[in-house]
Protein backbone atom coordinates (compact mmCIF):
# COMPACT_ATOMS: atom_id res chain seq x y z
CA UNK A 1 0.00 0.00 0.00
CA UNK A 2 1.80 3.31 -1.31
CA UNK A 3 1.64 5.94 1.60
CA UNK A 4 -0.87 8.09 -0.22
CA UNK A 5 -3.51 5.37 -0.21
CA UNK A 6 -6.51 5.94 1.48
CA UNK A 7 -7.09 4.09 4.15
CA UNK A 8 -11.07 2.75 5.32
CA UNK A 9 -11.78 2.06 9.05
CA UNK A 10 -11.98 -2.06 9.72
CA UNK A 11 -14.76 -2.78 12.24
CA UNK A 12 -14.03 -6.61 11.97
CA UNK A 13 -11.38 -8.79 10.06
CA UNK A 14 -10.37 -12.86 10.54
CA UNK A 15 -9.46 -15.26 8.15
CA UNK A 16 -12.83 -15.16 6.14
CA UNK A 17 -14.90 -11.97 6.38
CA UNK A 18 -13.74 -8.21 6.99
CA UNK A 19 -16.22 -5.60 7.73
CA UNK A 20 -15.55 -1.54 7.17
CA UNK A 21 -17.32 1.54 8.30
CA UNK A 22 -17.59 2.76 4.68
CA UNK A 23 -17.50 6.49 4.79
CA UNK A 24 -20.56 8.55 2.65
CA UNK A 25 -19.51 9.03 -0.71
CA UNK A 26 -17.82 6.13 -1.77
CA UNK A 27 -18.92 3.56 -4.21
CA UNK A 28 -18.71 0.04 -3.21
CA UNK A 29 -17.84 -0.94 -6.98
CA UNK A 30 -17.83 0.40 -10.29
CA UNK A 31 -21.36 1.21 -11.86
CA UNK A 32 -22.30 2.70 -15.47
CA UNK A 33 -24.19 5.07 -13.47
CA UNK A 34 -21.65 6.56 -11.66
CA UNK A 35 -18.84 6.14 -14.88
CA UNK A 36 -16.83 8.91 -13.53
CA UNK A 37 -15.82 8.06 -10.07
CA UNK A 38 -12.63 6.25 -9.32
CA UNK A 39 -12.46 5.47 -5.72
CA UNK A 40 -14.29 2.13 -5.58
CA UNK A 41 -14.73 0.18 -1.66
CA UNK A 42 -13.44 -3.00 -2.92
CA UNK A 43 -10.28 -1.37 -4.98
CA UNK A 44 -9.01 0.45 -1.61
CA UNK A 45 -9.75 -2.44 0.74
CA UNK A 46 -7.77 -4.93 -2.02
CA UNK A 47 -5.32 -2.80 -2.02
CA UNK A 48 -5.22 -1.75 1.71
CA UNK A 49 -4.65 -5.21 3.41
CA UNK A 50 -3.16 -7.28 0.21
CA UNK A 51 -6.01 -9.15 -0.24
CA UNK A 52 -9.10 -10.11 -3.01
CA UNK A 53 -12.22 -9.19 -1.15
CA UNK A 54 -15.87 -9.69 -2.00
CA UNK A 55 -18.87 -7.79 -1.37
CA UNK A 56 -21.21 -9.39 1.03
CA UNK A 57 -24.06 -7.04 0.43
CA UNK A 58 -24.59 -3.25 -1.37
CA UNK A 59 -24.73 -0.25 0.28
CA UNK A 60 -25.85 3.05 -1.62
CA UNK A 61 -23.37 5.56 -2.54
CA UNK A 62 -24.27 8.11 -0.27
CA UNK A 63 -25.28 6.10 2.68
CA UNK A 64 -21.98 5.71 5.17
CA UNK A 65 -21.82 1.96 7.83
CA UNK A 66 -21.26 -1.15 8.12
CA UNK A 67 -20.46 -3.11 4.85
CA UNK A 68 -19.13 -6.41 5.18
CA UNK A 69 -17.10 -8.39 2.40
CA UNK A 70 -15.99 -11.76 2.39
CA UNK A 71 -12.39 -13.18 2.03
CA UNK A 72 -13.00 -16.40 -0.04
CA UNK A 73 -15.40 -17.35 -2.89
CA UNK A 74 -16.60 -20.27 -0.53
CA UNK A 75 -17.98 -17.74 2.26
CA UNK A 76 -18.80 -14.93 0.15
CA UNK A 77 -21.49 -17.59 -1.30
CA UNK A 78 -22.47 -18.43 2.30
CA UNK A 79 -23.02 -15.18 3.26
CA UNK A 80 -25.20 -14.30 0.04
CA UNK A 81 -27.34 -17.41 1.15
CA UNK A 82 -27.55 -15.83 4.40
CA UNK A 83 -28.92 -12.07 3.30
CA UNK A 84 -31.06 -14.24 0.50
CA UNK A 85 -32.05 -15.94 3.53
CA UNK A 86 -33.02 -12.46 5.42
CA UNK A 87 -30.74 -14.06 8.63
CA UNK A 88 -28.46 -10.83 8.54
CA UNK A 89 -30.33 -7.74 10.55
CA UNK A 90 -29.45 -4.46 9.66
CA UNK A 91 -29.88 -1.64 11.78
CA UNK A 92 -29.37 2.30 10.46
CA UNK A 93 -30.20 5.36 11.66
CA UNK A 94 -31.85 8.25 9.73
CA UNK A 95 -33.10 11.27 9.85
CA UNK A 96 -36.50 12.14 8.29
CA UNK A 97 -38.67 14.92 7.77
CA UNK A 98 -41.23 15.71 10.05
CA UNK A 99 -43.02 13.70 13.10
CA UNK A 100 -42.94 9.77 11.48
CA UNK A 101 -45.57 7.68 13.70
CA UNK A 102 -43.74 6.27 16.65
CA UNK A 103 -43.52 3.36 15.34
CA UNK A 104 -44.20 1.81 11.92
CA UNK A 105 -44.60 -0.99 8.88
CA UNK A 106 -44.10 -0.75 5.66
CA UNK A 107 -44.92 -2.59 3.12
CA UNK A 108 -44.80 -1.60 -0.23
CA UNK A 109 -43.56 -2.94 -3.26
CA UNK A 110 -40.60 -1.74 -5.29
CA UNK A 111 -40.35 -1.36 -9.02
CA UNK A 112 -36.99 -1.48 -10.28
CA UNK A 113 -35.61 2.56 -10.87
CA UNK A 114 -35.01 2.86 -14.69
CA UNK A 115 -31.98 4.55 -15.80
CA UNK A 116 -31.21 5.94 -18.98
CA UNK A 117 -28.21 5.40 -19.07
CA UNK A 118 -28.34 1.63 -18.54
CA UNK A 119 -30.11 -0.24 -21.54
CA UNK A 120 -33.46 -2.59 -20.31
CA UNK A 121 -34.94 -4.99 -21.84
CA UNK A 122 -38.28 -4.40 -20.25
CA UNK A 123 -39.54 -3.32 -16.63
CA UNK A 124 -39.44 -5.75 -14.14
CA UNK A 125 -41.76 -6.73 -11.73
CA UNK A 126 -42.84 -5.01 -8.44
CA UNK A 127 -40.72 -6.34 -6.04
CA UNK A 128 -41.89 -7.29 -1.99
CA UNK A 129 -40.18 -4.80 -0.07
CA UNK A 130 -40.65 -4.72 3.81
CA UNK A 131 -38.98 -2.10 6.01
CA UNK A 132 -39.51 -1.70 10.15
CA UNK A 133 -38.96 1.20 12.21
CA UNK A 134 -39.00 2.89 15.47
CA UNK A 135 -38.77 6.65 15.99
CA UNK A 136 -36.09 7.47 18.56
CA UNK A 137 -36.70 10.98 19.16
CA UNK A 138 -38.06 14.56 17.26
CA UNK A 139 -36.68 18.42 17.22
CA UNK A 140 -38.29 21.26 15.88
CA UNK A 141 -36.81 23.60 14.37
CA UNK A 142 -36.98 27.25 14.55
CA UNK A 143 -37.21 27.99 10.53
CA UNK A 144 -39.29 28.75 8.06
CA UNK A 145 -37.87 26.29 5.01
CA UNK A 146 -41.20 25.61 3.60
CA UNK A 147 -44.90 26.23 4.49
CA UNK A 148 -44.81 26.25 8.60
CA UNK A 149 -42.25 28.97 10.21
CA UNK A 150 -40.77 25.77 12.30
CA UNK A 151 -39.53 22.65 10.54
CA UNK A 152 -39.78 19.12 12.04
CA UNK A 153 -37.39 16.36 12.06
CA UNK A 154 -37.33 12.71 13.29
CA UNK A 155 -34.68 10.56 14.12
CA UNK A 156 -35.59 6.79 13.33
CA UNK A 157 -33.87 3.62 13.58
CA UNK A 158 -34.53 0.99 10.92
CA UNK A 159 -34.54 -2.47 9.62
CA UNK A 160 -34.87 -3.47 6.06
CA UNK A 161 -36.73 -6.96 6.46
CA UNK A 162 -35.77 -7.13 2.48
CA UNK A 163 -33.17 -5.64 0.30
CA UNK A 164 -34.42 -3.53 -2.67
CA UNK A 165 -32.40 -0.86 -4.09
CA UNK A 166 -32.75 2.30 -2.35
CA UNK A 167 -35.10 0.59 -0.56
CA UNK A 168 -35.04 2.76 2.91
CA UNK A 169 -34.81 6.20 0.84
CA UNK A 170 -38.30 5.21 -1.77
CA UNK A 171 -39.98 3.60 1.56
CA UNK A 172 -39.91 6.62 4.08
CA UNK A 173 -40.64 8.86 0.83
CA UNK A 174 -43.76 6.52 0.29
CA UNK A 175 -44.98 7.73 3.68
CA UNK A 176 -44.18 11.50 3.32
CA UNK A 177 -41.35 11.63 5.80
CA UNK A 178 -37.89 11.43 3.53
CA UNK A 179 -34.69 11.20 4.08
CA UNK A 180 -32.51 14.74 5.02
CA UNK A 181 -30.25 14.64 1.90
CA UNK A 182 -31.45 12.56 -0.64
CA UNK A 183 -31.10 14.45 -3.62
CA UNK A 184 -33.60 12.20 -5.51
CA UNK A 185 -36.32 10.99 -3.36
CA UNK A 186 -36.18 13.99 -0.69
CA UNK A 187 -36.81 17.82 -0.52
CA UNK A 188 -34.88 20.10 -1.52
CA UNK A 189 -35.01 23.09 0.65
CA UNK A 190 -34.41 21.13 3.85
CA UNK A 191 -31.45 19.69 2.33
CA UNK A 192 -29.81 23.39 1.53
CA UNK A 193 -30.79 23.98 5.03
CA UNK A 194 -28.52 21.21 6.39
CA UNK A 195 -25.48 21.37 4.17
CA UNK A 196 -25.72 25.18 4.36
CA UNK A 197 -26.94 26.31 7.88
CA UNK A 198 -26.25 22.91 9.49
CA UNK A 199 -22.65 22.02 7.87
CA UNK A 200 -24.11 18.65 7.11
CA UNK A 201 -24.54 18.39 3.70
CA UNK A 202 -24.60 14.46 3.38
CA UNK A 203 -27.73 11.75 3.18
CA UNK A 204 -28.27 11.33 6.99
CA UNK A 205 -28.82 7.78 6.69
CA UNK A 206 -26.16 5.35 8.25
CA UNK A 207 -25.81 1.20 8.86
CA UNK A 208 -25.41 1.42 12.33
CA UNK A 209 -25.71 -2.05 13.06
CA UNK A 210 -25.31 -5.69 11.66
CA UNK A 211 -25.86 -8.81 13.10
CA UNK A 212 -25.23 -12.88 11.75
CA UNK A 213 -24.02 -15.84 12.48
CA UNK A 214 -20.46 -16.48 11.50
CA UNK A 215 -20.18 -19.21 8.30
CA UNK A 216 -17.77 -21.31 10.02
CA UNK A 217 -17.62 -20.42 13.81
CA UNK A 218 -21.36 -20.34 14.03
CA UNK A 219 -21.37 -17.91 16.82
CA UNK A 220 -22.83 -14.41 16.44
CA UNK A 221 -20.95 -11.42 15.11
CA UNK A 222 -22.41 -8.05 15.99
CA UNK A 223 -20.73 -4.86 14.14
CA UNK A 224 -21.69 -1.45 14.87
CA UNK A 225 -20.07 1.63 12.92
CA UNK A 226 -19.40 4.79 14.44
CA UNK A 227 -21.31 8.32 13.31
CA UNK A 228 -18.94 10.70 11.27
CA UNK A 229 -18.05 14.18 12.42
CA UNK A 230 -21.23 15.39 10.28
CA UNK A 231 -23.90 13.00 11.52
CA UNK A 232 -22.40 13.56 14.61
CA UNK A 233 -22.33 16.95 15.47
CA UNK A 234 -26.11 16.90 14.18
CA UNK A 235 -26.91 14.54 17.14
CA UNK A 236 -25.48 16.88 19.43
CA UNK A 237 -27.00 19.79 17.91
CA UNK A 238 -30.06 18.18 18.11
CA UNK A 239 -29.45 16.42 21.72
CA UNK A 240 -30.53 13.50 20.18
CA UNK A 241 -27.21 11.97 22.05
CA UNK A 242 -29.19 9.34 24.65
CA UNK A 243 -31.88 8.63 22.18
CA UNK A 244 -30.02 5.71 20.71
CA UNK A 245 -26.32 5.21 22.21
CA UNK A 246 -28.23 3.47 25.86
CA UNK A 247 -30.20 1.07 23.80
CA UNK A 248 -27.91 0.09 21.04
CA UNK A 249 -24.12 0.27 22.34
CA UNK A 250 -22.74 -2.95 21.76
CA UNK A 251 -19.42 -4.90 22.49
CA UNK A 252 -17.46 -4.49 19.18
CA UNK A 253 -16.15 -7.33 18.22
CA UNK A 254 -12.82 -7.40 16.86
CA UNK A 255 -10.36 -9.71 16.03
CA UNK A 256 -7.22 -7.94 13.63
């Protein structure tokens, strides 16, 4: 690894998986959508520790957490049977616009997004797509971004039963509260607000939290990623600091 080689945060690494906190921003691999970019998750963590790895799941470009790869062909199979298998929970943490329901169940079916720039053949079917949540905690605002002079905000945490693409981002629009920062399913004005009064001018959804059974050990591995300084200092902002850390602080498990 050259010295000028960026270097991404390892939550977990043995002799068959390695997980990383992947920062916002970075794709996970190359896509014809995104035929620009050049800093790919699986190109710096190959290059970072020596080592083929292979992606154990997807996480969206913008979204930041826990994304796990796997060292071998034998357990990166394994571990697709697993998230096939929905026995891998996922956990993130996101905050939405306005007061979401305390508590909530969605179930909605995805289309597949079309993209111009990637050739179909046809549309696919409407796929199931499940997503739980709990809301953690609220703050109003004191500005007037679009009809009311105060602006409401929820922090959620929640668990994708399935995996469709931008599955938590097209849910949580489906029930009129969307993501902060989501340029394509959100609003607009509220994002300015955050990246321009707030300094946080990312999507404020993170994977906070994963939990599985190891392929070979059998015993369970639970991985939590750390906020970055932007999430962060929104929680604080916000006091939103006991609204999650009491309940879901767990024992990192590490083994480098």
């Amino acid at each position: 690894m050259s010295p000028s080689s960026e270097t991404l945060s390892i939550l977990y690494q043995d002799e068959n998986i390695i997980a990383i906190n992947k920062p916002t921003g970075l794709l996970v691999h190359r896509s014809p959508i995104d035929r620009h970019e050049t800093r790919f998750a699986i190109q710096l963590l190959r290059d970072q520790i020596g080592q083929y790895v292979y992606p154990a799941h997807r996480l969206d470009k913008p979204t930041s957490g826990v994304l796990l790869f796997a060292l071998n062909s034998d357990i990166a199979s394994q571990l697709a049977q697993a998230f096939q298998a929905h026995k891998v929970e996922k956990s993130y943490l996101a905050v939405l616009r306005g007061y979401c329901p305390d508590a909530g169940h969605i179930d909605h079916p995805l289309t597949e997004e079309p993209d111009k720039r990637i050739a179909r053949s046809k549309p696919a079917a409407p796929q199931d797509a499940i997503t739980n949540f709990r809301r953690l905690a609220t703050y109003e605002l004191d500005a007037h971004i679009e009809t009311y002079p105060q602006s409401r905000y929820s922090l959620v945490l929640a668990q994708p039963m399935t995996g469709r693409r931008h599955q938590l981002r097209r849910h949580f629009k489906h029930i009129s509260h969307p993501i902060i920062g989501d340029a394509k399913h959100g609003r607009g004005r509220h994002n300015r607000y955050f990246a321009d009064q707030l300094a946080c001018p990312r999507l404020l959804l993170h994977a906070l939290q994963m939990r599985f059974i190891h392929p070979l050990s059998k015993q369970e591995i639970r991985l939590q990623a750390p906020l970055d300084q932007h999430f962060t200092e929104l929680i604080k902002r916000f006091s939103w600091e006991d609204s999650f850390t009491n309940e879901w602080q767990v024992e990192k498990v590490t083994k480098l």
